[in-house]
N, C-alpha and C. Protein backbone atom coordinates (compact mmCIF):
# COMPACT_ATOMS: atom_id res chain seq x y z
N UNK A 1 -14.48 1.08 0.44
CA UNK A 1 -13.03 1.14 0.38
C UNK A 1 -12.62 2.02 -0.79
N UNK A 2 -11.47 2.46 -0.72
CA UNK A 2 -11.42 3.80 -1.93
C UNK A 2 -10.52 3.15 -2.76
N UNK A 3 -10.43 3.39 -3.75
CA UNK A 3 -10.50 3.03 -5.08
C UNK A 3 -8.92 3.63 -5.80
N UNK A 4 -9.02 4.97 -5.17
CA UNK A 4 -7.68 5.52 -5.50
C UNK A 4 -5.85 4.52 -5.53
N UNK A 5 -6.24 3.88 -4.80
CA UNK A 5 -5.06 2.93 -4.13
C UNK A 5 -5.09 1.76 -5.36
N UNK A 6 -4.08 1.48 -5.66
CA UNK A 6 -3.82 0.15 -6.30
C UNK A 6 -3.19 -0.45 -6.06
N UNK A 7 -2.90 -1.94 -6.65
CA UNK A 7 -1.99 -3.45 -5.81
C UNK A 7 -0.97 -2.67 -6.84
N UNK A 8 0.45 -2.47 -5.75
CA UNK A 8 1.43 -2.49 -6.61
C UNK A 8 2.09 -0.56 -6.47
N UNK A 9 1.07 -0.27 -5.73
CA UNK A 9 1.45 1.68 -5.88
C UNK A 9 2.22 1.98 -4.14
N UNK A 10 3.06 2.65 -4.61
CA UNK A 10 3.89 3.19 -3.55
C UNK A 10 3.26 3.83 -2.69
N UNK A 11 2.63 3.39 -1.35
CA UNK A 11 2.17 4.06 -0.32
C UNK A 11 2.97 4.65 0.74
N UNK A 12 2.63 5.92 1.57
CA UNK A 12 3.44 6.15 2.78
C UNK A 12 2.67 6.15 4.10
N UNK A 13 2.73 5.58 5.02
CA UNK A 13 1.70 5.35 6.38
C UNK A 13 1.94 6.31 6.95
N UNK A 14 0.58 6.86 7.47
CA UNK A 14 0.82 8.16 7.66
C UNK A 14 -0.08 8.03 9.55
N UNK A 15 -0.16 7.24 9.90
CA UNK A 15 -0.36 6.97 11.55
C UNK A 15 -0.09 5.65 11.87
N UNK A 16 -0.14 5.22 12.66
CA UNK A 16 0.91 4.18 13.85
C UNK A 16 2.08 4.02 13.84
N UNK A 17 2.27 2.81 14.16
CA UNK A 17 3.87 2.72 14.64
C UNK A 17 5.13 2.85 13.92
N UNK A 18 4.26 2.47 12.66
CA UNK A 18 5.23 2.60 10.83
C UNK A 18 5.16 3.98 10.48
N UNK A 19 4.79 4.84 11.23
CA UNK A 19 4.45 6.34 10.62
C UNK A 19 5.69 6.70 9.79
N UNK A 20 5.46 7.48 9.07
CA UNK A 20 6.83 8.09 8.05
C UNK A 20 7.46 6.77 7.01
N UNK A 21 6.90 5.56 6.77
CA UNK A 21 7.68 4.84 6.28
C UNK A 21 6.82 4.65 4.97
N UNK A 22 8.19 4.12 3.93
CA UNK A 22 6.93 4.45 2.84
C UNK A 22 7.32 2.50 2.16
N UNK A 23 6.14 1.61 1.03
CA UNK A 23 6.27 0.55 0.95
C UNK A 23 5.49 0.11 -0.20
N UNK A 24 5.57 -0.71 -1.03
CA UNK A 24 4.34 -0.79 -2.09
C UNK A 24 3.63 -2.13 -1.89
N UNK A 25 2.20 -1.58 -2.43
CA UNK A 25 1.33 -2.43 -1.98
C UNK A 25 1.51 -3.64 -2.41
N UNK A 26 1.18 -4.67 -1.55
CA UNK A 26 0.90 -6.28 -1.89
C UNK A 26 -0.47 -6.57 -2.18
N UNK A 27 -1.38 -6.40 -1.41
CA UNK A 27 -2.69 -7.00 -1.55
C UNK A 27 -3.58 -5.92 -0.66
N UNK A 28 -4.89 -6.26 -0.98
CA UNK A 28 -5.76 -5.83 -0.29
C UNK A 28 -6.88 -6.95 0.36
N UNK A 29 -7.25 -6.83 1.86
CA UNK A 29 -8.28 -7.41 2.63
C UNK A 29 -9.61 -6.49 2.20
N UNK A 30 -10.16 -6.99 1.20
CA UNK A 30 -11.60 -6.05 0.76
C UNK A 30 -12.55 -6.22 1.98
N UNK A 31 -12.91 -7.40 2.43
CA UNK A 31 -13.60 -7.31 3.60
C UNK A 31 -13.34 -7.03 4.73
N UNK A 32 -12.50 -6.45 5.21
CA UNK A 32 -11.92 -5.98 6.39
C UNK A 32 -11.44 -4.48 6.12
N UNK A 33 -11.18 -3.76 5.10
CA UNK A 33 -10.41 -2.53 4.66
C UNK A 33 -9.57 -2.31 4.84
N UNK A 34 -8.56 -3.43 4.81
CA UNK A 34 -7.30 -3.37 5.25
C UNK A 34 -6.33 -3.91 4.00
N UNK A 35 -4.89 -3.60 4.00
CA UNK A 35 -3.93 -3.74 3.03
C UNK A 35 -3.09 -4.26 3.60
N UNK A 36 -1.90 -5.20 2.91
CA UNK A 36 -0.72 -5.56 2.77
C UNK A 36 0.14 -4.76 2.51
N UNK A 37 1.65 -4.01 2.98
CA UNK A 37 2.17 -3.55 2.56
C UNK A 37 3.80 -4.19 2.57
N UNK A 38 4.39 -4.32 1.51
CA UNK A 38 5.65 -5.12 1.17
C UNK A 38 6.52 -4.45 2.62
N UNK A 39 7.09 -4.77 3.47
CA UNK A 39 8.01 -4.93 3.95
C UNK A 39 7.87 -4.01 5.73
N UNK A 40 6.45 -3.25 5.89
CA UNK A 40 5.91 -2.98 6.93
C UNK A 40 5.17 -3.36 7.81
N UNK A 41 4.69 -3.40 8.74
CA UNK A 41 4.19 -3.95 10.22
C UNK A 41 4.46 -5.76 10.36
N UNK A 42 5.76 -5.40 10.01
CA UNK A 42 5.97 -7.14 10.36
C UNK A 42 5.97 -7.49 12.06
N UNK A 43 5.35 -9.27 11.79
CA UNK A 43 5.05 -9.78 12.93
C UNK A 43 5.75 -11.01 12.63
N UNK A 44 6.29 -11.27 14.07
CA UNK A 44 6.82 -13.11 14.32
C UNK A 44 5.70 -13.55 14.38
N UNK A 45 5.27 -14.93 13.32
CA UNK A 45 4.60 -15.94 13.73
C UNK A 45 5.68 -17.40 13.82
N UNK A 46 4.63 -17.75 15.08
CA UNK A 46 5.50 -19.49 15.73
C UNK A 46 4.51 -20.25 14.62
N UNK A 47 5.41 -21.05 14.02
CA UNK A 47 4.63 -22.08 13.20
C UNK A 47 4.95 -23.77 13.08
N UNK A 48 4.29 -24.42 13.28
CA UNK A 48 4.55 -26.01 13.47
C UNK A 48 5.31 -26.60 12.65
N UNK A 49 6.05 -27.53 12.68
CA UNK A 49 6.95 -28.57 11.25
C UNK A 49 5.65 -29.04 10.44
N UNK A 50 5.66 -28.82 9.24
CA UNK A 50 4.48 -29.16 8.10
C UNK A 50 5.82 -29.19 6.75
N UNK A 51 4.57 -29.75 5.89
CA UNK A 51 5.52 -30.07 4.75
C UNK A 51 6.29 -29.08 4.25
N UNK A 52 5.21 -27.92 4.18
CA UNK A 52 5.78 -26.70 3.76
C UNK A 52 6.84 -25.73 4.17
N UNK A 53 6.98 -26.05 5.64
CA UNK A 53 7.76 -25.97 6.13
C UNK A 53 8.49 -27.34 7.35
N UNK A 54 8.84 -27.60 6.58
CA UNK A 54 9.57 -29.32 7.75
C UNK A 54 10.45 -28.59 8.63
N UNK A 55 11.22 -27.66 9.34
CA UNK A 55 11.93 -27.11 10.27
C UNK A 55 11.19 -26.34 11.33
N UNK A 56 10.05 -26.23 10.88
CA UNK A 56 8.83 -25.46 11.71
C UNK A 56 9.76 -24.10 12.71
N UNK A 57 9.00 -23.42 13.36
CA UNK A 57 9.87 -22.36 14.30
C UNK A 57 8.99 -20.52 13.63
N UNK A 58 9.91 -19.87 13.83
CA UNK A 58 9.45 -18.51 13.86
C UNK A 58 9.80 -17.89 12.42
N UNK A 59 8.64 -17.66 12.02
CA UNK A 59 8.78 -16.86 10.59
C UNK A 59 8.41 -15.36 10.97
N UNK A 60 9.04 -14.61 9.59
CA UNK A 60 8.56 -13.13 9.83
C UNK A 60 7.23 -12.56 8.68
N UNK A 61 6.27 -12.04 8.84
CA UNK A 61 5.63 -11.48 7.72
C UNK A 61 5.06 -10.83 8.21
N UNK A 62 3.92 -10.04 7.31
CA UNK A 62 4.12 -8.36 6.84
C UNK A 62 2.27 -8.79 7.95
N UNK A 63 2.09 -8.15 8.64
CA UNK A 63 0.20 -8.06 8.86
C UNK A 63 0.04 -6.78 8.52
N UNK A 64 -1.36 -6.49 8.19
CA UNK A 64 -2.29 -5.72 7.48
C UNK A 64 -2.39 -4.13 8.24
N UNK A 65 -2.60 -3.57 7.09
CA UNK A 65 -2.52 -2.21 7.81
C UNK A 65 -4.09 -1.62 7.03
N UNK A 66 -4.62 -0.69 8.32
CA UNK A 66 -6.13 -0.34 7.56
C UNK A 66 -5.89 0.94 6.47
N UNK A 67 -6.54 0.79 5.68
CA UNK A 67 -6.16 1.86 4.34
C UNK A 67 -6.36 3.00 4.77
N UNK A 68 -6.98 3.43 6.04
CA UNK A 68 -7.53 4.97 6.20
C UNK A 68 -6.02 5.39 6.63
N UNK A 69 -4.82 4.68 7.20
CA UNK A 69 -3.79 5.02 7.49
C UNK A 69 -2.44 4.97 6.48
N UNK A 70 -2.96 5.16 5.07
CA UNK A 70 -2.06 5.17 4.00
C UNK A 70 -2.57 6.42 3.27
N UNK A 71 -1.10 6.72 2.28
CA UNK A 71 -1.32 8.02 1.35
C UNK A 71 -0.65 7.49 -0.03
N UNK A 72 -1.26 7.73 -0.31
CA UNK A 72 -0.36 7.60 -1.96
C UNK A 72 1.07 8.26 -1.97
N UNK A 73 2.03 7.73 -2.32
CA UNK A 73 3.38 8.50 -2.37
C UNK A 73 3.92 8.94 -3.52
N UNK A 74 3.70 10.55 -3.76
CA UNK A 74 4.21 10.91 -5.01
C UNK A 74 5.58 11.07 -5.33
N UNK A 75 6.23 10.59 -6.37
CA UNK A 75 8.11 10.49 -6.09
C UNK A 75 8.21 11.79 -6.78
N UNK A 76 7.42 12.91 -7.61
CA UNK A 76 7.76 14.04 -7.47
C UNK A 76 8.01 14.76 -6.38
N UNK A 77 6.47 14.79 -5.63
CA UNK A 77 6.36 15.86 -4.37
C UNK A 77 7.31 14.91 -3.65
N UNK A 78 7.78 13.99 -3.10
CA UNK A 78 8.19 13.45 -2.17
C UNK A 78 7.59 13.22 -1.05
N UNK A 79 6.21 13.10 -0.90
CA UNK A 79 5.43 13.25 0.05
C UNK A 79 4.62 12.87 -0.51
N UNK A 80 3.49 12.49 0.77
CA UNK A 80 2.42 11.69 0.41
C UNK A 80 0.90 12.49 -0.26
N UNK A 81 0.20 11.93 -0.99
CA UNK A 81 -0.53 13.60 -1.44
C UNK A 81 -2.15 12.44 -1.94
N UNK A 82 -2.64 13.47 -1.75
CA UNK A 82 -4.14 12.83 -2.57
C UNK A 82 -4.48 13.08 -3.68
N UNK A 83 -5.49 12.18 -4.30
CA UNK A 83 -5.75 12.00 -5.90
C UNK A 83 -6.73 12.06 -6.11
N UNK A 84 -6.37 12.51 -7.49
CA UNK A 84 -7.76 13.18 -8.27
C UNK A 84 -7.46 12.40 -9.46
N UNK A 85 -8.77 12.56 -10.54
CA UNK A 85 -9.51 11.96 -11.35
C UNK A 85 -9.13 12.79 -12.73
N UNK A 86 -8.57 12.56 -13.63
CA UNK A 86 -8.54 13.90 -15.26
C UNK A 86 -9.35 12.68 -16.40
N UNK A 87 -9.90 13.06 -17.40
CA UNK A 87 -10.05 12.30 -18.58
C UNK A 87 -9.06 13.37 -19.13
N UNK A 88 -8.05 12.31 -19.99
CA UNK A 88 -7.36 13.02 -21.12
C UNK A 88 -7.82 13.42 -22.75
N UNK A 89 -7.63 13.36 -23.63
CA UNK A 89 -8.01 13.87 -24.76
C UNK A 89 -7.99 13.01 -25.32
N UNK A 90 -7.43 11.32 -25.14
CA UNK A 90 -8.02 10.03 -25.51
C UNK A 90 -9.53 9.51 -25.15
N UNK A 91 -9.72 10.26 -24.19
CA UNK A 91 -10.93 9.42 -23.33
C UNK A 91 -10.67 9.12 -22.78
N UNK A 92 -8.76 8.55 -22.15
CA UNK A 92 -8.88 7.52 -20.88
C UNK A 92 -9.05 8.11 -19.79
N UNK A 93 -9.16 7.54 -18.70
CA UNK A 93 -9.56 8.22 -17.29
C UNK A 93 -8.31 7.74 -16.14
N UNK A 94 -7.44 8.90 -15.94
CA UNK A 94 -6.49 8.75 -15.29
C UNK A 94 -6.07 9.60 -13.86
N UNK A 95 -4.79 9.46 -12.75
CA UNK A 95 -5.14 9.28 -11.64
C UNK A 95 -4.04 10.25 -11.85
N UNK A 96 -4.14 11.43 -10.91
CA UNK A 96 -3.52 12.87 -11.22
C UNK A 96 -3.13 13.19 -9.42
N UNK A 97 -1.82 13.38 -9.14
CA UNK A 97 -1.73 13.95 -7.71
C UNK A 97 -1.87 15.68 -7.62
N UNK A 98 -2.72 15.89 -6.76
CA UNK A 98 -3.48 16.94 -6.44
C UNK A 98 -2.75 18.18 -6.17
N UNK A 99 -1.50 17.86 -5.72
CA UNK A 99 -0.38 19.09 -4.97
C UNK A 99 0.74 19.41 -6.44
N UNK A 100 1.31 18.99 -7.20
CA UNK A 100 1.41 18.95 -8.32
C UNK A 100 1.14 18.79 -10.02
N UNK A 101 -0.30 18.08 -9.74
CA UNK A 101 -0.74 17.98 -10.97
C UNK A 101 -0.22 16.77 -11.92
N UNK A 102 0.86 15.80 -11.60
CA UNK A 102 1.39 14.97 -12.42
C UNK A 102 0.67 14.10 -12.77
N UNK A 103 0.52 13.05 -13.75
CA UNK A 103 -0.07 11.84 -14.42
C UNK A 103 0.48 11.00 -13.43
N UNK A 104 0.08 9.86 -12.78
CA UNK A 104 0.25 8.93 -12.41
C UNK A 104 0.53 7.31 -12.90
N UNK A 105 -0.68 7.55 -13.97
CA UNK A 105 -1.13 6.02 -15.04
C UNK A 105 -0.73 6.47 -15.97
N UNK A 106 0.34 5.28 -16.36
CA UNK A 106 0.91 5.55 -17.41
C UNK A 106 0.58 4.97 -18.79
């Protein structure tokens, strides 16, 4: 699974049904290679009266999207772009978009 992606970074889906939409990450399924993304490929689930929910009925939430169908979203370029790797002149090792050159990690 690639590494570039982090919980929390603005992705844009760049094939299926969400194509063109952009969302930041929630989580990642490491064993499956799949991601959470805040507010995309939502699904109705029917769910029973439980404590947690005592009214039981139809909830909405987000199912998983596979990472090979996400891009990193740069809010310079406005578009989705791939990443590269710089050490700076601290030593730290930081995450650079490829079509502009900007710092990412701040």
């Amino acid at each position: 699974m690639t590494l570039s992606l982090r919980k929390d970074d603005t992705v844009i889906v760049i094939a299926g049904k969400e194509k063109g939409k952009t969302g930041k990450l929630l989580k990642f399924l490491t064993e499956s290679n799949r991601v959470l993304v805040e507010k995309l490929n939502m699904v109705k689930k029917h769910t029973r009266p439980s404590k947690t929910n005592p009214q039981g009925g139809v909830i909405e939430k987000e199912a998983s999207l596979h990472f090979s169908n996400l891009m990193y979203y740069c809010p310079k370029c406005t578009k989705g772009v791939r990443l590269g790797a710089k050490i700076l002149k601290d030593g730290k090792k930081v995450r650079v978009c490829k079509k502009c050159g900007e710092v990412l990690d701040k």
